[in-house]
N, C-alpha and C. Protein backbone atom coordinates (compact mmCIF):
# COMPACT_ATOMS: atom_id res chain seq x y z
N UNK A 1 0.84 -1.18 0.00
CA UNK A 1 0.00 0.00 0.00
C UNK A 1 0.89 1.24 0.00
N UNK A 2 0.43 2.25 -0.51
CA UNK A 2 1.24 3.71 -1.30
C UNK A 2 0.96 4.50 0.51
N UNK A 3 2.13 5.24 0.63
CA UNK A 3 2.18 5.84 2.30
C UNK A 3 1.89 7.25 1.50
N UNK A 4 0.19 7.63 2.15
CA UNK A 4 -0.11 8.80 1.49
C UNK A 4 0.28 9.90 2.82
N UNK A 5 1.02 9.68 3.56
CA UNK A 5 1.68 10.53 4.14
C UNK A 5 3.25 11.16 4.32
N UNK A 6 3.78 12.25 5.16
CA UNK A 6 5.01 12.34 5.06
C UNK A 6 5.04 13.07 6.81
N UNK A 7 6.24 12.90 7.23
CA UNK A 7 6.80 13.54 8.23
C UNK A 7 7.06 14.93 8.28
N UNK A 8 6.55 16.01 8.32
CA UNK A 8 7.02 17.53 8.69
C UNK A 8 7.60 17.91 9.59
N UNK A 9 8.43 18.73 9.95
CA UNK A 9 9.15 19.88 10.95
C UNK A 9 8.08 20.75 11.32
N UNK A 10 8.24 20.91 12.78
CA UNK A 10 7.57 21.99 13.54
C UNK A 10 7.93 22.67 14.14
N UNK A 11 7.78 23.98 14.48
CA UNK A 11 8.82 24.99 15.06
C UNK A 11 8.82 24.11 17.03
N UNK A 12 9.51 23.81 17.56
CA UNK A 12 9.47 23.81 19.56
C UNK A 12 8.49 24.73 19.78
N UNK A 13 8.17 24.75 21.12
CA UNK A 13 7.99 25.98 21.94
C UNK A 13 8.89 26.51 22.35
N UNK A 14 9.80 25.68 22.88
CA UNK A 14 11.28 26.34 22.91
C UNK A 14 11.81 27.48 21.71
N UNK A 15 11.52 26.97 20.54
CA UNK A 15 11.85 27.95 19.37
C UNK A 15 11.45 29.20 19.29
N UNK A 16 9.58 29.53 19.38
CA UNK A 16 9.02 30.21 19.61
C UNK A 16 9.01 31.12 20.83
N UNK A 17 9.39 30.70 21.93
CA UNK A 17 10.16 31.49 23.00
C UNK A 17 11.05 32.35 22.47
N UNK A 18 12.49 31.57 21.79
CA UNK A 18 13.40 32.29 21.72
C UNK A 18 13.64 33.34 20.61
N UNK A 19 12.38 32.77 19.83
CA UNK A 19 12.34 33.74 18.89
C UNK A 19 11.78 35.41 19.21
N UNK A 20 10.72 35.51 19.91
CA UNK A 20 9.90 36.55 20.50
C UNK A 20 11.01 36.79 21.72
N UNK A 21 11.62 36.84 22.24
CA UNK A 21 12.37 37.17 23.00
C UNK A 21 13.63 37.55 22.14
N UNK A 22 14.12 37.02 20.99
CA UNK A 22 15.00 38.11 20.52
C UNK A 22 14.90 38.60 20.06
N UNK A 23 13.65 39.17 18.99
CA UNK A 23 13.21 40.77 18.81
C UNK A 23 12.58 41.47 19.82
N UNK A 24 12.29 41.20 20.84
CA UNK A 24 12.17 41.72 21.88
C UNK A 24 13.21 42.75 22.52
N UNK A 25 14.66 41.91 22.26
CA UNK A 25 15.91 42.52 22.91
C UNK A 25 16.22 43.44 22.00
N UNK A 26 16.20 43.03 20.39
CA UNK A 26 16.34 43.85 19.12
C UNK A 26 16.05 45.47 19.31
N UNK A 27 14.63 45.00 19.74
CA UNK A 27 13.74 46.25 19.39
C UNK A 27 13.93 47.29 20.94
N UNK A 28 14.33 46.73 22.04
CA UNK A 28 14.72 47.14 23.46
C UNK A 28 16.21 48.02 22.80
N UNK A 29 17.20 47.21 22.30
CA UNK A 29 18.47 48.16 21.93
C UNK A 29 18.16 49.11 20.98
N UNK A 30 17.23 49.25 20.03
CA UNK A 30 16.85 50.43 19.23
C UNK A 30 16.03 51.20 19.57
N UNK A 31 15.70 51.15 21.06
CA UNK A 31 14.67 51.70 21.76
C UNK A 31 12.86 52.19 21.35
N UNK A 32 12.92 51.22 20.94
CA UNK A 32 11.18 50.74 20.26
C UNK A 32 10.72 49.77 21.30
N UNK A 33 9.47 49.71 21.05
CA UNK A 33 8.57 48.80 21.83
C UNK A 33 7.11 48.28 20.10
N UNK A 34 7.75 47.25 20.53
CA UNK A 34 7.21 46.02 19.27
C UNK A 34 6.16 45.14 19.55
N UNK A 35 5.26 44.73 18.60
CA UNK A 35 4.61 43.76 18.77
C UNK A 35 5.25 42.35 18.20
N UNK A 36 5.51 41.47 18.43
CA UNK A 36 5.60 40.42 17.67
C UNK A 36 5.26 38.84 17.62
N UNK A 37 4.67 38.55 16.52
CA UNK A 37 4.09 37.17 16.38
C UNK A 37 4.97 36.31 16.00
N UNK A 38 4.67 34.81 16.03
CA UNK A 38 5.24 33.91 15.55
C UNK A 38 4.16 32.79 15.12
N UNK A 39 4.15 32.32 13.94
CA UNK A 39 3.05 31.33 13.19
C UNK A 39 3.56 30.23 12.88
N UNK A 40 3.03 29.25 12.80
CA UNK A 40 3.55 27.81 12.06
C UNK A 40 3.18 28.12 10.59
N UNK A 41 3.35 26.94 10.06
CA UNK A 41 3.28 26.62 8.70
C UNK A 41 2.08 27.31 8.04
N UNK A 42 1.41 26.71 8.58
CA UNK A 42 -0.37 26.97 8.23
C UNK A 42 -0.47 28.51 8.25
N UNK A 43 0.32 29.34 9.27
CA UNK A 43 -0.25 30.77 9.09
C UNK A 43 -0.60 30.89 10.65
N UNK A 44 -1.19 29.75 11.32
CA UNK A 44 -1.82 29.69 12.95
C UNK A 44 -1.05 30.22 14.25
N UNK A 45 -1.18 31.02 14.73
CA UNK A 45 -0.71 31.55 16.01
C UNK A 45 -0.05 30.83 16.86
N UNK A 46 1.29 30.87 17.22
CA UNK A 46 1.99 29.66 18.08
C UNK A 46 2.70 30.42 19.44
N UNK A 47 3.02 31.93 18.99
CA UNK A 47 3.20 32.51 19.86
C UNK A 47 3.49 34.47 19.87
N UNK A 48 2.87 34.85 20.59
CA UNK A 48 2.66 36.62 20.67
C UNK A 48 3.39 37.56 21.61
N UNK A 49 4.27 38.60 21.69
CA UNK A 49 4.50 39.18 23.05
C UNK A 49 4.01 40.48 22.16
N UNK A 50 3.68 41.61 23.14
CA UNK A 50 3.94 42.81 23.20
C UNK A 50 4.20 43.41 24.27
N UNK A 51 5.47 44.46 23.57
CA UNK A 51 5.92 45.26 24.68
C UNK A 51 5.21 46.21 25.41
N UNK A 52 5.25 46.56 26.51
CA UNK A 52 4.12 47.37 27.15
C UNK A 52 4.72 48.51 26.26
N UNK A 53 3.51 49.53 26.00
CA UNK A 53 3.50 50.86 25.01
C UNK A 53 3.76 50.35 24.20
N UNK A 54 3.78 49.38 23.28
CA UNK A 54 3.96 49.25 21.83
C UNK A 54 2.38 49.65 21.53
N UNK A 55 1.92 50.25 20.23
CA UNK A 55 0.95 50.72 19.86
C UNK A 55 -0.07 49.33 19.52
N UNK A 56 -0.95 50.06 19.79
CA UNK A 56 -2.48 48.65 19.90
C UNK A 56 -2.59 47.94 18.84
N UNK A 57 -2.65 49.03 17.26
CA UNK A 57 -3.19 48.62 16.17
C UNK A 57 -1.98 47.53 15.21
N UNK A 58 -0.45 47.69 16.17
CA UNK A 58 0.99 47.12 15.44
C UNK A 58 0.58 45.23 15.81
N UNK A 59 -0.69 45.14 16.89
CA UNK A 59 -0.84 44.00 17.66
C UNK A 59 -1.09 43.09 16.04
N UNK A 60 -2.41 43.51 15.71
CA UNK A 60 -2.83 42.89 14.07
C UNK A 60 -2.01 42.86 13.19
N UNK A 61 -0.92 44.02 12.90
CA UNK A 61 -0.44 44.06 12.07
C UNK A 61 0.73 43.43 12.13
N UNK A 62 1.35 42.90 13.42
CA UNK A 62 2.59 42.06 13.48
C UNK A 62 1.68 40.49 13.28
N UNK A 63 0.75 39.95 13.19
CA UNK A 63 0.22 38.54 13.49
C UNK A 63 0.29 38.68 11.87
N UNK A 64 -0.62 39.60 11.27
CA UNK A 64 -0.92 39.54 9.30
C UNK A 64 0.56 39.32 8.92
N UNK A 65 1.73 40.46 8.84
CA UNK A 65 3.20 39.93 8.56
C UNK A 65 3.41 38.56 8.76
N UNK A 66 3.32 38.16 9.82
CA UNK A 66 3.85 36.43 10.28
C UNK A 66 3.28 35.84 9.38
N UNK A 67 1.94 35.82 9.14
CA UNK A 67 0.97 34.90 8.30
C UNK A 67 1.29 35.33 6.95
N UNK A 68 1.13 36.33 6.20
CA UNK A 68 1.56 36.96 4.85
C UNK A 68 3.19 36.22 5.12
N UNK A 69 3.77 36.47 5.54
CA UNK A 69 5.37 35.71 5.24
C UNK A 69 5.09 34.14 5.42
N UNK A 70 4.82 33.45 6.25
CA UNK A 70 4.62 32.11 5.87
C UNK A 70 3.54 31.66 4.67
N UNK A 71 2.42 32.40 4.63
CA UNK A 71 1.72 31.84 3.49
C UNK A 71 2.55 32.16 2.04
N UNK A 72 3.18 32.81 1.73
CA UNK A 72 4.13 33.26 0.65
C UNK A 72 5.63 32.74 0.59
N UNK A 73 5.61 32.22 1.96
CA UNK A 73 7.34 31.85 1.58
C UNK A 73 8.03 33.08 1.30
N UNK A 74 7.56 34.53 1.85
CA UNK A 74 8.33 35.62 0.90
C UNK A 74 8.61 36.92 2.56
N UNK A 75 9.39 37.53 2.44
CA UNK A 75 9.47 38.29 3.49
C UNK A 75 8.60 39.46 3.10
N UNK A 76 8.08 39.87 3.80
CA UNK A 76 6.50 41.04 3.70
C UNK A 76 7.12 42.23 2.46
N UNK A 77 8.62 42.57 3.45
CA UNK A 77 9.42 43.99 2.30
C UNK A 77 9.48 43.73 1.01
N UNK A 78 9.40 42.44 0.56
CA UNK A 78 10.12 42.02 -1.05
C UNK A 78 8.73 42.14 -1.47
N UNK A 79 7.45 42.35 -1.01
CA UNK A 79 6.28 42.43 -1.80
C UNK A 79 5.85 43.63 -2.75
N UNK A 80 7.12 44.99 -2.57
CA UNK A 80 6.61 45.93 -3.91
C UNK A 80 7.12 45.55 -4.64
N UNK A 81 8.46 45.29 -4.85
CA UNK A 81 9.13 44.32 -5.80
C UNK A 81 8.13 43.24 -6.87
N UNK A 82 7.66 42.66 -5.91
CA UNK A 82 6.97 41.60 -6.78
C UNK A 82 6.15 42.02 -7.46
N UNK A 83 5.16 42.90 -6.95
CA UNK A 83 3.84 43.39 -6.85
C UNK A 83 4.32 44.53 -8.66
N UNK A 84 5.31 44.64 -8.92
CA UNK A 84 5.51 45.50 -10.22
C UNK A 84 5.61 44.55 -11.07
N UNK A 85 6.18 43.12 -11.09
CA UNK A 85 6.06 42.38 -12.13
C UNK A 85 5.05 41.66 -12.63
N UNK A 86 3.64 41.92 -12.21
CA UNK A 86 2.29 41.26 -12.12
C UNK A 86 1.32 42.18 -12.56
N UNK A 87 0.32 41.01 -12.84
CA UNK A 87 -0.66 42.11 -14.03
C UNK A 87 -1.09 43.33 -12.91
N UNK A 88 -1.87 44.22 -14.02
CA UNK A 88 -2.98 45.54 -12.61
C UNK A 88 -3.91 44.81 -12.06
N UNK A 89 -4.53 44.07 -12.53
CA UNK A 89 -5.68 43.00 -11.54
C UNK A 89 -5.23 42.57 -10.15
N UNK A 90 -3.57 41.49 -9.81
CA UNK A 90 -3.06 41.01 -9.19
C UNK A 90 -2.57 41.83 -8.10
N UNK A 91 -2.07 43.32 -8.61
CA UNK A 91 -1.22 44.53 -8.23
C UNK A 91 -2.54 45.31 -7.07
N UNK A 92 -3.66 45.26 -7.72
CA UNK A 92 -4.89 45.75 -6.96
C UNK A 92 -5.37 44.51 -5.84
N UNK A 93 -5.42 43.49 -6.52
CA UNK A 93 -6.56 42.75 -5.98
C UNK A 93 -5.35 41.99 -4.73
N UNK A 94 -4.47 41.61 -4.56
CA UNK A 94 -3.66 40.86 -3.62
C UNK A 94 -3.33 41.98 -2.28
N UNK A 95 -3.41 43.01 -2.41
CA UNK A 95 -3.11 43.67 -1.14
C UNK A 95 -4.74 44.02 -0.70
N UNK A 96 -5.55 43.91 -1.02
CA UNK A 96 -7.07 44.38 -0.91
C UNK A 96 -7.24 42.73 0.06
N UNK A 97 -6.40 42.06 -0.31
CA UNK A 97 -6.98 40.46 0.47
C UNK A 97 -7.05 40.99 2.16
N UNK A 98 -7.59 40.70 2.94
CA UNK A 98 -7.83 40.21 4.23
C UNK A 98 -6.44 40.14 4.83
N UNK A 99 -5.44 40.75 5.90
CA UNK A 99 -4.88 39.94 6.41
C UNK A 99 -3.49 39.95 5.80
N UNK A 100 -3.38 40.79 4.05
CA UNK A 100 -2.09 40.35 3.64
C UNK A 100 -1.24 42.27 4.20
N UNK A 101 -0.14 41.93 4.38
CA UNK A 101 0.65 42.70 5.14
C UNK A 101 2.04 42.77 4.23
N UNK A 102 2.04 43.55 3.37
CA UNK A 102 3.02 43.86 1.88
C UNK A 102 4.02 44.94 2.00
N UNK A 103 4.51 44.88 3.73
CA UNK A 103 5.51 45.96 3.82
C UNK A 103 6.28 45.25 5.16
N UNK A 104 7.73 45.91 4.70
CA UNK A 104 8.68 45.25 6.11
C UNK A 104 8.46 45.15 7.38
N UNK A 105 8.71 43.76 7.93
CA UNK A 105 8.77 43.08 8.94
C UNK A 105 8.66 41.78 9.12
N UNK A 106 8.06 40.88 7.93
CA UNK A 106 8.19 39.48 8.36
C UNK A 106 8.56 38.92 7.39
N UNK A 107 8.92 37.68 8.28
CA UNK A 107 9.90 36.74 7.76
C UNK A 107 9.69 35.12 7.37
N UNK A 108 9.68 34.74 6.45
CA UNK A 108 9.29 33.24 6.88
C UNK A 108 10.33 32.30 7.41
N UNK A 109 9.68 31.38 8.26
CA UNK A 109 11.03 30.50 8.58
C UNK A 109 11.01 29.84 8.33
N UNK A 110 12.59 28.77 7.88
CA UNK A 110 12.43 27.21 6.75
C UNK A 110 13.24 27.19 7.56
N UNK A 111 13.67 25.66 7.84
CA UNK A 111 14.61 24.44 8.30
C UNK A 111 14.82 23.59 7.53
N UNK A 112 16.05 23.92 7.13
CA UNK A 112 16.45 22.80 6.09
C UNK A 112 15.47 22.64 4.64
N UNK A 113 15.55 23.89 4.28
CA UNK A 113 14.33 24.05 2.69
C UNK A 113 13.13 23.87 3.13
N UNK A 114 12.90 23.64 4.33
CA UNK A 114 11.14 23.07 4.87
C UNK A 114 10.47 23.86 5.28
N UNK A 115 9.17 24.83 5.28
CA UNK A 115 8.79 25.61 5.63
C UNK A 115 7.88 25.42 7.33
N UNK A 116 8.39 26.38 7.90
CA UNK A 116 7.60 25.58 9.53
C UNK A 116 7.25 26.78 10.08
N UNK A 117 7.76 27.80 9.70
CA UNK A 117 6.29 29.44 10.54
C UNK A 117 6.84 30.21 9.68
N UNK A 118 6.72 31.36 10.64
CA UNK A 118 6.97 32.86 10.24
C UNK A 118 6.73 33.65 11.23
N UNK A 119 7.11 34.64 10.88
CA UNK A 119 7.45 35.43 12.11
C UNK A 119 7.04 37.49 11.78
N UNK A 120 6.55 38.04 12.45
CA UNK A 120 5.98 39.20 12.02
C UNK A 120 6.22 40.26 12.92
N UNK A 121 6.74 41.50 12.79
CA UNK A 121 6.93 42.10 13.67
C UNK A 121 6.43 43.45 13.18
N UNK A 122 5.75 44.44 14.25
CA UNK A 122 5.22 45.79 14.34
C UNK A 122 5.21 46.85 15.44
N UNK A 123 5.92 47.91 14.81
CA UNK A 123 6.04 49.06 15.92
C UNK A 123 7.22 50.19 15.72
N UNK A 124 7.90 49.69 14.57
CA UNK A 124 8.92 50.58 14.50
C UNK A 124 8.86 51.48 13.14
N UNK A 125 9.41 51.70 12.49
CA UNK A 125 9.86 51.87 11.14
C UNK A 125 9.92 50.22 10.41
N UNK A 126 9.50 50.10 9.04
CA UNK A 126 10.07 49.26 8.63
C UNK A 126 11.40 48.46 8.48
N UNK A 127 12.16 49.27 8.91
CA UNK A 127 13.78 49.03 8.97
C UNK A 127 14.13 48.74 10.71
N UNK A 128 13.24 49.11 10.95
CA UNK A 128 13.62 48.32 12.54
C UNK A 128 13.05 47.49 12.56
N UNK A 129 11.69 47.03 12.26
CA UNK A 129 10.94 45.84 12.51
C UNK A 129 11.44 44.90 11.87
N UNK A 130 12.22 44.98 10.40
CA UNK A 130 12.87 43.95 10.01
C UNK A 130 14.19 43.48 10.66
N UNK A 131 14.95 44.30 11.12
CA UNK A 131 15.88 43.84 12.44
C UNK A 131 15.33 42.77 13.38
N UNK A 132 14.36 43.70 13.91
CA UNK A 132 13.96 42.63 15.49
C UNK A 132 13.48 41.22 14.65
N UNK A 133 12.51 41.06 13.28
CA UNK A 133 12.33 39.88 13.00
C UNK A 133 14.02 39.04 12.51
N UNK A 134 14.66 39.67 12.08
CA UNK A 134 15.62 39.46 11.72
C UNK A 134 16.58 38.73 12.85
N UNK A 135 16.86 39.16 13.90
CA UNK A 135 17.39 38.92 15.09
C UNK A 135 16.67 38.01 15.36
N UNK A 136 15.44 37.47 15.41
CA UNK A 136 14.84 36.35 15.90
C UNK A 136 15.47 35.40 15.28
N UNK A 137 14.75 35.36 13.57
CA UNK A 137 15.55 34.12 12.44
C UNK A 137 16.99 33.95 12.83
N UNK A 138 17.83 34.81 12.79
CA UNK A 138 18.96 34.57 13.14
C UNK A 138 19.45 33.46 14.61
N UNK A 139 18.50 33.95 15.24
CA UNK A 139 18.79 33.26 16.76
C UNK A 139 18.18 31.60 16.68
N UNK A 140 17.40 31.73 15.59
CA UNK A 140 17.16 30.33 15.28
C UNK A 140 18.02 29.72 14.12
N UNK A 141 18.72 30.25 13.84
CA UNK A 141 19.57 29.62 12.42
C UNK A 141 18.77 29.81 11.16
N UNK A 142 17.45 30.24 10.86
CA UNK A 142 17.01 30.65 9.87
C UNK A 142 16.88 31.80 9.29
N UNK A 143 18.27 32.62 9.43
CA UNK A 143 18.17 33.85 8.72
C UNK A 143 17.79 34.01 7.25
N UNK A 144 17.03 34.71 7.07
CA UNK A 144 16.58 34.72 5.73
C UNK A 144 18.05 35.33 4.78
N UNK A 145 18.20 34.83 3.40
CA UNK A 145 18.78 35.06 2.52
C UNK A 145 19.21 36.42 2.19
């Protein structure tokens, strides 16, 4: 009989700890206060901190990054980029989606070519929030490219 299954990678909790705790420190040395998520594969919530005074509305918008970077395999910043080589339909209609988050801060994370979360961060400038997500991947060995 044909094995209609396969074995996947999943991020720890351990992982997810250490991930939100090092943009945490990221965003503490650039003196910001961040929201940041961490998602599995699927896009699903695995783990959240925010810093006290990080702004309310960065709460949604760091969880959409995490999820927009794992559902894409693509880091949130590289989405104007893309977004110019695609018809005007695609260019309109993909940022109008629910949820998609097409500006710097998240990251997806792979292990070993395998895709297993993502990670989203909100509260700074785009160039800081991609640090603190950045500093996370890194602390897990999945720095993005």
């Amino acid at each position: 009989m044909e094995d209609w299954t396969r074995i996947t990678r999943a991020l720890t909790l351990e992982a997810v700890r250490t991930a939100l705790d090092a943009a945490v420190r990221k965003a503490s040395a650039q003196g910001i206060r961040i929201n940041v998520a961490v998602v599995d594969a699927s896009g699903v919530p695995l783990g959240f901190l925010r810093m006290p005074g990080a702004f309310l509305h960065s709460a949604d918008i760091a969880v959409d990054k995490a999820y927009t970077a794992a559902g894409f395999r693509l880091p949130t910043g590289a989405w104007n980029d893309v977004l110019k080589g695609l018809s005007p339909a695609v260019r309109q209609g993909l940022p109008a989606r629910p949820r998609f988050a097409g500006f710097g801060g998240g990251f997806p994370l792979i292990a070993e070519g395998e895709l297993v979360g993502g990670i989203g961060v909100s509260g700074g400038s785009e160039e800081q929030d991609e640090a603190c997500a950045r500093a996370a991947c890194v602390v897990l060995g999945m720095a993005p490219d």
